[in-house]
N, C-alpha and C. Protein backbone atom coordinates (compact mmCIF):
# COMPACT_ATOMS: atom_id res chain seq x y z
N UNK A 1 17.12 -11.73 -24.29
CA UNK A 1 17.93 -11.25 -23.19
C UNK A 1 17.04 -10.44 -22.26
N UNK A 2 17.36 -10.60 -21.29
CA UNK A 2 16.08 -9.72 -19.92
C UNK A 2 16.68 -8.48 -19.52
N UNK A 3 16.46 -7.63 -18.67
CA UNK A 3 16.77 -6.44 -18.32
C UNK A 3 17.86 -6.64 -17.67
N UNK A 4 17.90 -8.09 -16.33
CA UNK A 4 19.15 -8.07 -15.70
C UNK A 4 20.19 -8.30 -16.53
N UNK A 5 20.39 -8.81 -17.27
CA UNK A 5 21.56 -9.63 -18.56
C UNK A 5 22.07 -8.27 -18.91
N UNK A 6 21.16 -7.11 -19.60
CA UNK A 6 21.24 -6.13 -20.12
C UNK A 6 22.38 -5.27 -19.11
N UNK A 7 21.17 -4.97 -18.13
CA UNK A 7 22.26 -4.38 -16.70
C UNK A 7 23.15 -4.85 -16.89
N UNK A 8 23.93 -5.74 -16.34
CA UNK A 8 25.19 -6.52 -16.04
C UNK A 8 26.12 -5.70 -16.92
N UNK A 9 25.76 -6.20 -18.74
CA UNK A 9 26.24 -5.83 -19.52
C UNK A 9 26.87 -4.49 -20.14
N UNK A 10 25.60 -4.03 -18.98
CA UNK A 10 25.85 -2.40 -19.70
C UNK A 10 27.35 -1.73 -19.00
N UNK A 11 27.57 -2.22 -17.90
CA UNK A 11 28.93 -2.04 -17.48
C UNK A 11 29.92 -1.91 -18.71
N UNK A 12 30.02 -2.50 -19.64
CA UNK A 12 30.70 -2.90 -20.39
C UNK A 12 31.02 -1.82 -21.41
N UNK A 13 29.67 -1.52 -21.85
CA UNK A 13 30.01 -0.15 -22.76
C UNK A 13 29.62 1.37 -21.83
N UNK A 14 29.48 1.58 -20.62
CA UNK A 14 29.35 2.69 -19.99
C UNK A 14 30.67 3.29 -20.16
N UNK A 15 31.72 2.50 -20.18
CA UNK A 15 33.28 3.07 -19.92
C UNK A 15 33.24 3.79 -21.35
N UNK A 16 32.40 3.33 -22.41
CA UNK A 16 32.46 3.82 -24.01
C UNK A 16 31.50 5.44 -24.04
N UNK A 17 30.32 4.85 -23.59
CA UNK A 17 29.33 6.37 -24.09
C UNK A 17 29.00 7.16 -22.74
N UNK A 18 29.68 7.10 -22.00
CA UNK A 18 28.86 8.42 -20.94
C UNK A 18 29.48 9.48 -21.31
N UNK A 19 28.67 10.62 -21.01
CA UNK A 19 28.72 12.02 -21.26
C UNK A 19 29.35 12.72 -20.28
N UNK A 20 30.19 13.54 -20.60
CA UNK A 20 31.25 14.37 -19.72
C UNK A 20 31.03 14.73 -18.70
N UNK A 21 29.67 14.99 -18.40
CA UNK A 21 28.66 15.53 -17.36
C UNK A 21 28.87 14.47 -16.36
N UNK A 22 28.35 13.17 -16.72
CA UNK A 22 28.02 11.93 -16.19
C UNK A 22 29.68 11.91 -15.74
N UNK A 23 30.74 11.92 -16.63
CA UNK A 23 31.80 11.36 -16.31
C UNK A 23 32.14 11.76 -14.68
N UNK A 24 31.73 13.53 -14.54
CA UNK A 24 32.66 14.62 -13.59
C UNK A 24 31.46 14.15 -12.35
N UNK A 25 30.63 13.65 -12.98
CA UNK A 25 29.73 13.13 -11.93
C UNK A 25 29.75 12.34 -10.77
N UNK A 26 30.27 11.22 -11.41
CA UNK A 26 30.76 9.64 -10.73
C UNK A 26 31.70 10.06 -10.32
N UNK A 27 33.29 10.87 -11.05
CA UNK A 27 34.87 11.35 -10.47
C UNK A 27 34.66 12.04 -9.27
N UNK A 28 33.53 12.76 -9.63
CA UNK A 28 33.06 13.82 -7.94
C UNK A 28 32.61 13.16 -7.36
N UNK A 29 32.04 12.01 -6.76
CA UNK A 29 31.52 11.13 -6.16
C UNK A 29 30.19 11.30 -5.79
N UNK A 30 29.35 12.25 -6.88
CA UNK A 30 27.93 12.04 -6.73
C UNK A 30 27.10 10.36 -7.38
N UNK A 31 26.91 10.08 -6.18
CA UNK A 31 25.87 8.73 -6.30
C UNK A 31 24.84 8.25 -5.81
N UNK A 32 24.03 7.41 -6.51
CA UNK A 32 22.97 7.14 -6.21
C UNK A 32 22.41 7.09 -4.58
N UNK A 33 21.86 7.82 -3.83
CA UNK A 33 21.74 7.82 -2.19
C UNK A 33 20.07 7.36 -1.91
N UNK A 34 19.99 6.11 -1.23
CA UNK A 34 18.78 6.23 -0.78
C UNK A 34 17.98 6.76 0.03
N UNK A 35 18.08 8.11 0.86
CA UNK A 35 17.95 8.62 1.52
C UNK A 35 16.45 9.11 1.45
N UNK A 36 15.60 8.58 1.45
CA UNK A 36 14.06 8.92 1.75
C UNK A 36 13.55 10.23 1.54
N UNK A 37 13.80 11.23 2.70
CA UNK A 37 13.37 12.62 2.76
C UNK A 37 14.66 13.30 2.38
N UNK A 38 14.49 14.24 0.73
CA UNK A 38 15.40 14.44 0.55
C UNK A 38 14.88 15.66 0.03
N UNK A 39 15.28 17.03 -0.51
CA UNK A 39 14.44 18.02 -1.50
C UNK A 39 15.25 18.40 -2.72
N UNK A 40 14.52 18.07 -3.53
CA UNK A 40 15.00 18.22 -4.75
C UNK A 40 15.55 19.96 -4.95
N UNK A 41 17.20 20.02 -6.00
CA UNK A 41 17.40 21.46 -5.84
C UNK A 41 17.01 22.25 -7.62
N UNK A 42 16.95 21.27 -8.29
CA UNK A 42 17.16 21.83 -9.23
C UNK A 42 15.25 20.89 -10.13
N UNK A 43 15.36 19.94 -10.09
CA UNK A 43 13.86 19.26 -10.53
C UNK A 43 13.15 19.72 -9.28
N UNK A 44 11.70 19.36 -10.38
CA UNK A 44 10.10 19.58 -8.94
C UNK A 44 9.70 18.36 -9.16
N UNK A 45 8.69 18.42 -7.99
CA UNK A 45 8.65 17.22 -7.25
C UNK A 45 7.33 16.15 -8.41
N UNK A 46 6.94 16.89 -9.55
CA UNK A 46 6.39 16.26 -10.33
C UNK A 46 7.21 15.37 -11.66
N UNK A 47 8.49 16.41 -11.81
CA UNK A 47 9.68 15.32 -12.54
C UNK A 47 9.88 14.45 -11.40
N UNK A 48 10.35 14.53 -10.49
CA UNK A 48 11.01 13.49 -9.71
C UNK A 48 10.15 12.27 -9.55
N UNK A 49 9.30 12.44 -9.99
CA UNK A 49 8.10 11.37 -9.75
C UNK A 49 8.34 10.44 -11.25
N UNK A 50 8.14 11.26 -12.39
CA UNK A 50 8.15 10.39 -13.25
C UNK A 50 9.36 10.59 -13.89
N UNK A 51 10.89 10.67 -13.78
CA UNK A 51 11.64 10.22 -13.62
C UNK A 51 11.81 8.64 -12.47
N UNK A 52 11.38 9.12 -11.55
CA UNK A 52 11.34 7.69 -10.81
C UNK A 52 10.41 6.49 -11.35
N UNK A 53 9.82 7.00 -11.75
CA UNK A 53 9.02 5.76 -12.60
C UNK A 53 9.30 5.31 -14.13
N UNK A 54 10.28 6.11 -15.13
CA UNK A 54 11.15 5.73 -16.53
C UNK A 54 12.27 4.90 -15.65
N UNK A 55 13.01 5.90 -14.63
CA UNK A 55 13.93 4.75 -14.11
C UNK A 55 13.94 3.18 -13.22
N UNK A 56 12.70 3.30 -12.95
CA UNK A 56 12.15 2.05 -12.31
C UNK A 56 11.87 0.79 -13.50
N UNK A 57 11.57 1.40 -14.80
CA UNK A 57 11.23 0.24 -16.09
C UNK A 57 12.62 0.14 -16.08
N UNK A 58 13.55 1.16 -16.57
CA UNK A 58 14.74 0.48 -16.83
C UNK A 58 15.51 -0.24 -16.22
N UNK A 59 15.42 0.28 -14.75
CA UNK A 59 16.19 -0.74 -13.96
C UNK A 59 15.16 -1.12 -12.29
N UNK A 60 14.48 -2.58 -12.82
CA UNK A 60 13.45 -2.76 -12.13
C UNK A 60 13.96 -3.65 -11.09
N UNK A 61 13.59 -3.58 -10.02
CA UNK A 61 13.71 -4.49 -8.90
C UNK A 61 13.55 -5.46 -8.42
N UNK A 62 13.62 -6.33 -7.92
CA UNK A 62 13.15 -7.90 -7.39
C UNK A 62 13.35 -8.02 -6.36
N UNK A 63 12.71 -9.11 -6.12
CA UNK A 63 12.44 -9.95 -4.68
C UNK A 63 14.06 -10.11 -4.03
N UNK A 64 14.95 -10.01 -4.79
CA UNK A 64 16.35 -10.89 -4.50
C UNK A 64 17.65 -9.59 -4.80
N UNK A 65 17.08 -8.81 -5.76
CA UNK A 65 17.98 -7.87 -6.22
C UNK A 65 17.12 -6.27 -6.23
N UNK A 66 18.02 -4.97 -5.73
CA UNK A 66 17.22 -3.54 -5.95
C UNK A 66 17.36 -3.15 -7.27
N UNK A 67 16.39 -2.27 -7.20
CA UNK A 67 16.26 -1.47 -8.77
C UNK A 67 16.50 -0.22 -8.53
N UNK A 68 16.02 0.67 -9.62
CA UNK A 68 16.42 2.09 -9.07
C UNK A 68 15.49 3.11 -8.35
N UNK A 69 13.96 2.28 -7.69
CA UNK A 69 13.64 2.69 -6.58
C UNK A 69 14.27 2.80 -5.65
N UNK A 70 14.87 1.81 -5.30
CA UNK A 70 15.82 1.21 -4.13
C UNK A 70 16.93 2.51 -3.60
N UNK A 71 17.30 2.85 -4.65
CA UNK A 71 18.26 3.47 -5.04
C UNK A 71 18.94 4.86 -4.78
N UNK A 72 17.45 5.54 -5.30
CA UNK A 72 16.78 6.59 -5.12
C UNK A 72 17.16 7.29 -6.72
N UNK A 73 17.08 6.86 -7.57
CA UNK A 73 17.91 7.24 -9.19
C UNK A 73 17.85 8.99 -9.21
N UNK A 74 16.10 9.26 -8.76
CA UNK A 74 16.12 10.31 -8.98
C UNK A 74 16.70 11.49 -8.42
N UNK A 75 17.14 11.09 -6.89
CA UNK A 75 18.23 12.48 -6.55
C UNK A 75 19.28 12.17 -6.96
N UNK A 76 19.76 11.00 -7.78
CA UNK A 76 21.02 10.85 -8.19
C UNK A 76 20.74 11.80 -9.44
N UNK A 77 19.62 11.71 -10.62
CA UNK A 77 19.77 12.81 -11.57
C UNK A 77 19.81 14.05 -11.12
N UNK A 78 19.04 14.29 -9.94
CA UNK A 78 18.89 16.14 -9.35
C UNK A 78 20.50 16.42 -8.68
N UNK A 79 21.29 15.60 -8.22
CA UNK A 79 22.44 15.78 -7.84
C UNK A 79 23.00 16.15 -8.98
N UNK A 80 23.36 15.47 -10.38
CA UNK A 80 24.01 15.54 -10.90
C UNK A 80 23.81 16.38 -11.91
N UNK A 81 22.58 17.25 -12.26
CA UNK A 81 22.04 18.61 -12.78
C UNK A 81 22.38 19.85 -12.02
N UNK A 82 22.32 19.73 -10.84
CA UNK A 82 22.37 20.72 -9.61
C UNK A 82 23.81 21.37 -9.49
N UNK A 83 24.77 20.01 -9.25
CA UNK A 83 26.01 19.79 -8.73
C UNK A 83 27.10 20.18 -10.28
N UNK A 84 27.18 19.30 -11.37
CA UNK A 84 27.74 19.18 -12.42
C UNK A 84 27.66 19.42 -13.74
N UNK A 85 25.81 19.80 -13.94
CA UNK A 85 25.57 20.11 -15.43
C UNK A 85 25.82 21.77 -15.50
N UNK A 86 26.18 22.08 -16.60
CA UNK A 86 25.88 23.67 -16.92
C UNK A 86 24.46 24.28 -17.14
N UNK A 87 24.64 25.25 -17.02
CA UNK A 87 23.09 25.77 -17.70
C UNK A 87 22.88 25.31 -18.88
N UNK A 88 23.53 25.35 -19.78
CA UNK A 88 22.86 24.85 -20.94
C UNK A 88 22.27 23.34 -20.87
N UNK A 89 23.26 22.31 -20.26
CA UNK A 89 22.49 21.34 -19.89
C UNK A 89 21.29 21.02 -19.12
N UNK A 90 21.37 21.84 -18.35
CA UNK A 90 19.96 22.04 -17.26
C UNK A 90 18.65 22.20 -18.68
N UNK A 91 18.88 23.34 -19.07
CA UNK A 91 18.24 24.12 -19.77
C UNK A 91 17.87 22.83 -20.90
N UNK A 92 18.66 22.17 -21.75
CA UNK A 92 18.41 21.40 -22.77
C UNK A 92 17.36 20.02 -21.77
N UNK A 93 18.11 19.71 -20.89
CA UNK A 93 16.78 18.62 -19.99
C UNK A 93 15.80 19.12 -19.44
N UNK A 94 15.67 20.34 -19.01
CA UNK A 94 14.08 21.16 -18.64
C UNK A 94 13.23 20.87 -20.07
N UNK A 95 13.50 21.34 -20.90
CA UNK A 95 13.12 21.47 -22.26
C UNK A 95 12.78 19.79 -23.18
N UNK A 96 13.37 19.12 -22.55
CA UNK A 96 13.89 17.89 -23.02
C UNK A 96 12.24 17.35 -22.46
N UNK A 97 12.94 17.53 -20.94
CA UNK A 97 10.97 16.92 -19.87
C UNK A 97 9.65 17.43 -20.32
N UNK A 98 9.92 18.89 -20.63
CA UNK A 98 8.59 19.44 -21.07
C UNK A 98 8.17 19.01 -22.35
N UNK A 99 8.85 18.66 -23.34
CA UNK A 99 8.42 17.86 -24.34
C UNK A 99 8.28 16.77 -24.40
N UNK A 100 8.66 15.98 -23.51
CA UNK A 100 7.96 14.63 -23.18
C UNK A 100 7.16 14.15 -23.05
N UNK A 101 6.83 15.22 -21.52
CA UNK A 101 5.25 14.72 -21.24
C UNK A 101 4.32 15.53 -21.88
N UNK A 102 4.61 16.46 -22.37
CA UNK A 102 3.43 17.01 -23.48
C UNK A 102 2.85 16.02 -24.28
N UNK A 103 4.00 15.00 -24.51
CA UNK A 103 3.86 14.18 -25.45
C UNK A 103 3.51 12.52 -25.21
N UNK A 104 3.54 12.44 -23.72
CA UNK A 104 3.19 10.82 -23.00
C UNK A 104 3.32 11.32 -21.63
N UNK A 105 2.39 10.44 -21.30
CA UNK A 105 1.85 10.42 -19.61
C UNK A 105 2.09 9.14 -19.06
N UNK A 106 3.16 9.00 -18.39
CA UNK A 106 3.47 7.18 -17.67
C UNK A 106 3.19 6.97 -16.64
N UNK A 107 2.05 8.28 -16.02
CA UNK A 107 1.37 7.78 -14.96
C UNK A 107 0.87 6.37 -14.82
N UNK A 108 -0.27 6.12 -15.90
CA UNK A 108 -0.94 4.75 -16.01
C UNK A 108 -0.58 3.89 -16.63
N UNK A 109 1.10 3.89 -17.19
CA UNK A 109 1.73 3.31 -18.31
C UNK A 109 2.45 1.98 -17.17
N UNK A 110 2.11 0.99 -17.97
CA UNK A 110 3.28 -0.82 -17.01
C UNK A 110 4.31 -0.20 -17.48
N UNK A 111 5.27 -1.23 -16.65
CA UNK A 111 7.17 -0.92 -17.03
C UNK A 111 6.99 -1.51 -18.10
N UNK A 112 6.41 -2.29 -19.14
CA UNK A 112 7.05 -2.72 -20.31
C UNK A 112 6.66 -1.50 -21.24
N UNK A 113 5.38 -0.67 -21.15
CA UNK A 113 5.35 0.02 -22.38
C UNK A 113 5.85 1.08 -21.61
N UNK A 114 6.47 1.25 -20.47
CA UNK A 114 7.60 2.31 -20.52
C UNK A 114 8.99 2.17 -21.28
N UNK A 115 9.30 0.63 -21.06
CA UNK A 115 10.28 0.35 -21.48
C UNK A 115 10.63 0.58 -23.16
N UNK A 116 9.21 0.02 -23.96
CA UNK A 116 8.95 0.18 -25.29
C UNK A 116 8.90 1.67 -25.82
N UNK A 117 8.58 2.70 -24.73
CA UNK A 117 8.50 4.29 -24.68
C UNK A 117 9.88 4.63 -24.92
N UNK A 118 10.49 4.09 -24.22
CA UNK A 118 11.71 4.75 -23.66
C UNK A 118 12.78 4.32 -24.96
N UNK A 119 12.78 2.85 -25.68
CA UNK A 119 13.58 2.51 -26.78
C UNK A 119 13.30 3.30 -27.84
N UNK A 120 11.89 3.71 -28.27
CA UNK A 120 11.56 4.01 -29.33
C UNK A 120 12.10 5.81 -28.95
N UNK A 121 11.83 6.39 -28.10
CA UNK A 121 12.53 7.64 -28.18
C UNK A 121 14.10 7.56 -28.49
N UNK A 122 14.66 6.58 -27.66
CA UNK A 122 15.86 6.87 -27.98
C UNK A 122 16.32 6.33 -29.65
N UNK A 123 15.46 5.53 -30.28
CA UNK A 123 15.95 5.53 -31.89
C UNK A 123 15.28 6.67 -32.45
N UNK A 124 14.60 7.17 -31.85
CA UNK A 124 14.08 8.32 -32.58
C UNK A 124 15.03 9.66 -32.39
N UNK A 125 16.08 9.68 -31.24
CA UNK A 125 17.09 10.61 -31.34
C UNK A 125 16.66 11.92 -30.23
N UNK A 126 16.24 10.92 -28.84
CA UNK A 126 15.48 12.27 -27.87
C UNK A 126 16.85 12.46 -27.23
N UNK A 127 17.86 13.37 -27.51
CA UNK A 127 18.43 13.65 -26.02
C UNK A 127 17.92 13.24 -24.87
N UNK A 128 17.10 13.71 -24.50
CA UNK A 128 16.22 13.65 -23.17
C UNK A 128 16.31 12.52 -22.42
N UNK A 129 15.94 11.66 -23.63
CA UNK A 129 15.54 10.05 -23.08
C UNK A 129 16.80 9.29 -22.97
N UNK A 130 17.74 9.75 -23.75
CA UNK A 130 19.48 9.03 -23.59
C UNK A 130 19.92 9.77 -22.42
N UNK A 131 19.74 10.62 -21.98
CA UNK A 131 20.25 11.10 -20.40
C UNK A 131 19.66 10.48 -19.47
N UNK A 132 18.51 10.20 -19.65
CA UNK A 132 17.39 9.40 -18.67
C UNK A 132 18.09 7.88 -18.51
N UNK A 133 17.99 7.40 -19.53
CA UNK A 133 18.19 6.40 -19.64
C UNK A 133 19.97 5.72 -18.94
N UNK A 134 20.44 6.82 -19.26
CA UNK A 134 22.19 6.64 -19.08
C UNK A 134 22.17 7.10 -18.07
N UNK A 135 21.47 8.22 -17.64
CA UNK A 135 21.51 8.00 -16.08
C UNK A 135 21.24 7.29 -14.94
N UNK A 136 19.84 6.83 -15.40
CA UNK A 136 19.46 5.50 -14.69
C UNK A 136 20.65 4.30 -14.62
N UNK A 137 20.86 4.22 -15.49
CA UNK A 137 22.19 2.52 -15.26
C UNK A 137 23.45 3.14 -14.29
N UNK A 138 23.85 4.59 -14.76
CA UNK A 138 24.95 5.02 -13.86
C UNK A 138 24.53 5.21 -12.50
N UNK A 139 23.68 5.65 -12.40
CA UNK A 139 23.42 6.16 -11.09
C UNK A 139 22.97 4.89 -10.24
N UNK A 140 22.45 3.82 -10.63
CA UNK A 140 22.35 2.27 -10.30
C UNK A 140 23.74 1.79 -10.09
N UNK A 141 24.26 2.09 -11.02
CA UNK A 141 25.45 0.78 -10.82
C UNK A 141 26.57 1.73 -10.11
N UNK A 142 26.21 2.84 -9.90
CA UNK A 142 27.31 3.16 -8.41
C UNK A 142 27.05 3.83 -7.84
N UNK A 143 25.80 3.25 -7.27
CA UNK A 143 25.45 3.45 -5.74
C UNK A 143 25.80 1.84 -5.48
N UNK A 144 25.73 2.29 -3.93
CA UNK A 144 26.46 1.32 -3.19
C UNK A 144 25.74 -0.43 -3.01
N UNK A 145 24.44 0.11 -3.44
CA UNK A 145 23.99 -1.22 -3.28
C UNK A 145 23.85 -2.14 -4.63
N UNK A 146 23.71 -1.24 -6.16
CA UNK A 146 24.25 -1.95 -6.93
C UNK A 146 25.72 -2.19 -7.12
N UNK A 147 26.43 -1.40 -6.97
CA UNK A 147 27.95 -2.23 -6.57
C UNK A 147 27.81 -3.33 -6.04
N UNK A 148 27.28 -3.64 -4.99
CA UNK A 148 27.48 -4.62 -3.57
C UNK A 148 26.51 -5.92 -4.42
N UNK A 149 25.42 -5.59 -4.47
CA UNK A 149 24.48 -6.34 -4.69
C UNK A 149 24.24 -7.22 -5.92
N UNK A 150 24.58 -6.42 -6.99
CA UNK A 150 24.62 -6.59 -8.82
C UNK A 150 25.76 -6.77 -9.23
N UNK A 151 26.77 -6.06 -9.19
CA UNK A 151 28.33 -6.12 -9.76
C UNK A 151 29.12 -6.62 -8.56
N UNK A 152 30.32 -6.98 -9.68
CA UNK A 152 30.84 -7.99 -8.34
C UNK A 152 31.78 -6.79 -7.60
N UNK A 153 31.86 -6.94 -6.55
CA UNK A 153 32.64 -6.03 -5.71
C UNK A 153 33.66 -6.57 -4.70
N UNK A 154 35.24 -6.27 -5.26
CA UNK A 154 36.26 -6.44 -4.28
C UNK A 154 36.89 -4.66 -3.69
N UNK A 155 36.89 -4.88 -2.46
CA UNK A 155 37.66 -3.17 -2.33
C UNK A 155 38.36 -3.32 -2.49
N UNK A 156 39.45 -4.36 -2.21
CA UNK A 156 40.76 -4.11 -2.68
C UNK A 156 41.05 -5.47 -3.83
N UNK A 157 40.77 -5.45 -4.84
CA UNK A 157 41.55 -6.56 -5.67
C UNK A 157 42.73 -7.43 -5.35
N UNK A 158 43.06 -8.62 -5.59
CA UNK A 158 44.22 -8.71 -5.52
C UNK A 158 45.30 -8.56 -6.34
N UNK A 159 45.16 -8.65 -7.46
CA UNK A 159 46.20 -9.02 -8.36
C UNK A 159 45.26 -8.45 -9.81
N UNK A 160 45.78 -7.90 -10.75
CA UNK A 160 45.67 -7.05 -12.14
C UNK A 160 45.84 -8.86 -12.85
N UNK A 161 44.56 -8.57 -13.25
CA UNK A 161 45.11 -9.75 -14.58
C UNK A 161 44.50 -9.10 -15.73
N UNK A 162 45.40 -9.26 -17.30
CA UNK A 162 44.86 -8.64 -18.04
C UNK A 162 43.76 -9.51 -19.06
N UNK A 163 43.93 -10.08 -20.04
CA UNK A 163 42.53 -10.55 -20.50
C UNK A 163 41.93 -11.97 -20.33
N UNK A 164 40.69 -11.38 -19.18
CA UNK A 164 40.50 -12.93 -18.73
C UNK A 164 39.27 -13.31 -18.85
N UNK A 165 38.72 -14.65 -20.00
CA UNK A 165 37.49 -14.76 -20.03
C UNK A 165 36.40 -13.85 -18.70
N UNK A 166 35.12 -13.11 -18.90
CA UNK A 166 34.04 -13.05 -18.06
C UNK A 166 33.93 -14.23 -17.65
N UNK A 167 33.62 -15.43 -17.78
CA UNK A 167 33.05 -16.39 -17.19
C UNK A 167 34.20 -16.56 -15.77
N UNK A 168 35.33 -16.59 -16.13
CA UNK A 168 36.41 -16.83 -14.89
C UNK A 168 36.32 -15.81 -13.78
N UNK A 169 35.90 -14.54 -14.46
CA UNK A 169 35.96 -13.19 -13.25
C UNK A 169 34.54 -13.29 -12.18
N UNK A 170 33.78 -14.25 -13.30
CA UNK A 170 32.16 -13.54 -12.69
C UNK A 170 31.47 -13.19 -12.41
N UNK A 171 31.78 -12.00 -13.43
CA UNK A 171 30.71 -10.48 -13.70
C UNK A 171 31.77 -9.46 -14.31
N UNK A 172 30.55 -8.87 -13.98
CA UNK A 172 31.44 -7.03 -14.75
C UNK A 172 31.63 -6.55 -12.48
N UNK A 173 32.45 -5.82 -13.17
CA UNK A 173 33.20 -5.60 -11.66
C UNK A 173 32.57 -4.41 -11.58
N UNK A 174 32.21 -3.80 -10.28
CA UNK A 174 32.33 -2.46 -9.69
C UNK A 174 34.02 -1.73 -9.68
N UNK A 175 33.69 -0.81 -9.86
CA UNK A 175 34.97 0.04 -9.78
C UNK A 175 35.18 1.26 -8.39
């Protein structure tokens, strides 16, 4: 299965594991903004960097479809630390980053052995890297251009149907 398959999919169980944080996140309508010149309020500009580059393996871009460069993932995490986490959460992901890269440098690292970085922390049980990681797909899949672009997107639906093969709908829907 490839990363896009994965994406698609992950729609599926996001409604299952996001974190309360994440939840008041998306309900408040902090999302992914591509907005170029932006200043980070709560990360420095050396997380924002390699955050943008864990979230770029996970959700990588193409010729045809954006990733979470595109995106901008990373003021979507500084929004949603800034805006919605508590201190203690702040505090547990400051702590979370600084033991990271103490511990790996993805400056010179390809997206696959980020990608292989990034699985093996999370079976190994990093907080850190399951916020990273869960943030990256959320903060992708609602901003406006993965809505538009990746998930299928009606603004207004027509009609509620309740269980209907995926293959008939064709896709996981934006919400």
């Amino acid at each position: 299965m490839n990363r896009r398959e994965v994406l698609k999919t992950a729609g599926l169980v996001l409604g299952y594991t996001i974190t309360a944080g994440s939840a008041a996140a998306i309900l408040g309508g902090c999302s992914a903004d591509p907005t170029p010149n932006w200043t980070p309020e709560t990360l420095k500009d050396d997380q924002v960097k390699t955050l943008e580059k864990i979230a770029n393996a996970i959700v990588p871009g193409t010729d045809q479809l954006p990733g979470a460069k595109d995106v901008n993932i990373a003021k979507f995490m500084d929004e949603r630390l800034s805006i919605y986490a508590t201190e203690e959460e702040k505090t547990a992901f400051q702590e979370g980053y600084s033991s990271f890269v103490e511990n790996h440098k993805v400056t010179g690292m390809s997206d696959q052995e980020i990608l292989d970085l990034v699985k093996s922390e999370i079976e190994n049980g990093s907080d850190f890297m399951k916020a990273v990681h869960e943030q990256s797909i959320i903060g992708f899949c609602t901003s406006e251009r993965g809505m538009k672009e990746v998930l299928v997107f009606k603004p207004i639906p027509s009609e509620q149907k309740g269980c209907v093969p995926l293959e008939e709908v064709g896709g996981i829907w934006a919400i």
